[in-house]
Protein backbone atom coordinates (compact mmCIF):
# COMPACT_ATOMS: atom_id res chain seq x y z
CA UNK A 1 -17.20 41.84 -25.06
CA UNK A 2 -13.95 39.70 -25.63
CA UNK A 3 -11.14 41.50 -24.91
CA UNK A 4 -9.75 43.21 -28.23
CA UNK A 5 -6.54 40.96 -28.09
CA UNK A 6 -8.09 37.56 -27.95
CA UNK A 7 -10.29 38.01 -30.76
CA UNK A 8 -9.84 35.66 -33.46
CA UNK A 9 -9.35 37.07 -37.06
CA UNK A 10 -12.59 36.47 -38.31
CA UNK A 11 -14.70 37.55 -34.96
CA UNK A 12 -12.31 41.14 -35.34
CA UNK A 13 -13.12 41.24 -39.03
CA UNK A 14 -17.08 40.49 -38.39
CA UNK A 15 -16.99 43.53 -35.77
CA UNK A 16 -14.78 45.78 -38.19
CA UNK A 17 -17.41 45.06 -41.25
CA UNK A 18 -20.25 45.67 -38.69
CA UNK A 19 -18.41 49.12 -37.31
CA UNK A 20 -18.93 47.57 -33.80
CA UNK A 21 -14.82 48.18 -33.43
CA UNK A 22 -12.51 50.27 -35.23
CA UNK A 23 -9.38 49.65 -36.40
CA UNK A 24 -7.71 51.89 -34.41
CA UNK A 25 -8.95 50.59 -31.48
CA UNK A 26 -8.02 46.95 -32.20
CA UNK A 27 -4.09 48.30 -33.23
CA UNK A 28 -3.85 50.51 -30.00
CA UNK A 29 -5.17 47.49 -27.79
CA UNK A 30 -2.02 45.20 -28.84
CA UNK A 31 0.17 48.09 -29.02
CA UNK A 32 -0.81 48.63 -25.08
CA UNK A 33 -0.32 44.49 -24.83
CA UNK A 34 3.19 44.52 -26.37
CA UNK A 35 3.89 47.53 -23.95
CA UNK A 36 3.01 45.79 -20.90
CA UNK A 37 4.82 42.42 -21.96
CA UNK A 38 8.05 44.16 -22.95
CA UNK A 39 10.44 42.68 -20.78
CA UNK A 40 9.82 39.87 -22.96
CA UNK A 41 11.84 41.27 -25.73
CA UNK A 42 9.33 39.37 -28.13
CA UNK A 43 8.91 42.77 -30.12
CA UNK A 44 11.46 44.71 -30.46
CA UNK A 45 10.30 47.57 -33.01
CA UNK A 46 6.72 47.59 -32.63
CA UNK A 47 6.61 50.58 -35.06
CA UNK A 48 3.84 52.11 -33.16
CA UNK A 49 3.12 55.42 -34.87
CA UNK A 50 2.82 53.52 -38.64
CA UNK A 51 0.98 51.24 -37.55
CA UNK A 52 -1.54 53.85 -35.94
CA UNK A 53 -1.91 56.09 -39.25
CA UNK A 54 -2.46 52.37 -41.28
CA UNK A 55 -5.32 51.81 -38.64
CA UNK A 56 -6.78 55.08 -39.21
CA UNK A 57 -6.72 54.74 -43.17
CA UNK A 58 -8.38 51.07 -42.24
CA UNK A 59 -10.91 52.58 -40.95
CA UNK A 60 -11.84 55.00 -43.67
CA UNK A 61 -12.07 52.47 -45.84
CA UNK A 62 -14.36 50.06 -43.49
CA UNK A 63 -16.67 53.27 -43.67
CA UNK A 64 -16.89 53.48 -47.86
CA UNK A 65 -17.32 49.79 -48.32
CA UNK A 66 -13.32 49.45 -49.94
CA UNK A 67 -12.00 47.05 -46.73
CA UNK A 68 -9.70 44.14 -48.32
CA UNK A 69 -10.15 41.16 -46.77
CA UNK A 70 -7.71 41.19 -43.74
CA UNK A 71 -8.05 45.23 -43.65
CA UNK A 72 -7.30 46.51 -39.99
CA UNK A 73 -6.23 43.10 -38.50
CA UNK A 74 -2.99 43.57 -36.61
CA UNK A 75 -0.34 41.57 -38.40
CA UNK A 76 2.97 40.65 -36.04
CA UNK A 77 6.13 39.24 -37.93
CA UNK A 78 9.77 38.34 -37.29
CA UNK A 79 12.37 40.90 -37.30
CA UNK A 80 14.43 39.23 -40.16
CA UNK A 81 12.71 41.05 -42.59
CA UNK A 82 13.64 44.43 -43.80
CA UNK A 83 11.01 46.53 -43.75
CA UNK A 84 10.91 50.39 -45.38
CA UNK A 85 9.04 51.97 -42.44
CA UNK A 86 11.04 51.00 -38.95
CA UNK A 87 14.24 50.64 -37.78
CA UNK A 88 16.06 46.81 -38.30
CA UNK A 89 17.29 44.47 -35.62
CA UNK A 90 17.81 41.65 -37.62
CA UNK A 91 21.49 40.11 -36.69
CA UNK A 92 23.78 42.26 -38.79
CA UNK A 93 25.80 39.78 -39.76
CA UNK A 94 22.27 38.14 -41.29
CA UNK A 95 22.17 41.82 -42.87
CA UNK A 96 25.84 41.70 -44.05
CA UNK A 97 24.90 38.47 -45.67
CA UNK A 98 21.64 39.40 -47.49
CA UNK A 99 23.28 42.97 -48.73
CA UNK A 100 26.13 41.15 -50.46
CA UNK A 101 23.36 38.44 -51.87
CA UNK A 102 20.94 40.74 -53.26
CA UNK A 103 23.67 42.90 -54.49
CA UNK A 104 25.40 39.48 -56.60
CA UNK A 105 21.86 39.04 -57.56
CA UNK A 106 21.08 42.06 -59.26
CA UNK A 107 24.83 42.43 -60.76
CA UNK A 108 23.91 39.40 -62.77
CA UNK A 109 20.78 40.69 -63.97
């Protein structure tokens, strides 16, 4: 089989609906990737242990026929946005920025 980190979305979603691969299996695989590419400093919070329990309930659901569409495909995205779960390292003057923003924003509301 393909490795687990060049599958395309749709050939991991096929093998996901089929039960061929698990969720979990497909998360840990890039987790392992990102590890051993590190020194590239591409990912800076990989978030690791979330992203592990979200494969898990994935999974469940691939079992009981309730899988959305893109359910258990690892999803990678820029640190400038804040996100509830992990730690930011968006520049802080960026953060400075939005704070005062979104806090002009909502006094006008």
């Amino acid at each position: 089989m393909t490795q687990l980190t060049h599958l395309t979305i749709s050939k991991a979603k096929a093998l996901l609906t089929k039960g061929e691969i698990s969720s979990k299996d497909l998360v840990q695989a890039h987790l392992d990737a990102m590890e051993e590419k590190k020194g590239l400093n591409a990912f800076l919070t990989p978030c690791s242990d979330d992203a592990l329990k979200k494969a898990d309930l994935s999974d469940a659901k691939y079992k009981n026929n309730t899988a959305r569409a893109l359910e258990g495909i690892p999803l990678a995205y820029k640190d400038n946005f804040c996100t509830k779960m992990c730690a930011q390292h968006a520049d802080q003057k960026y953060l400075k920025i939005l704070y005062h923003l979104t806090k002009q924003r909502l006094q006008i509301i």
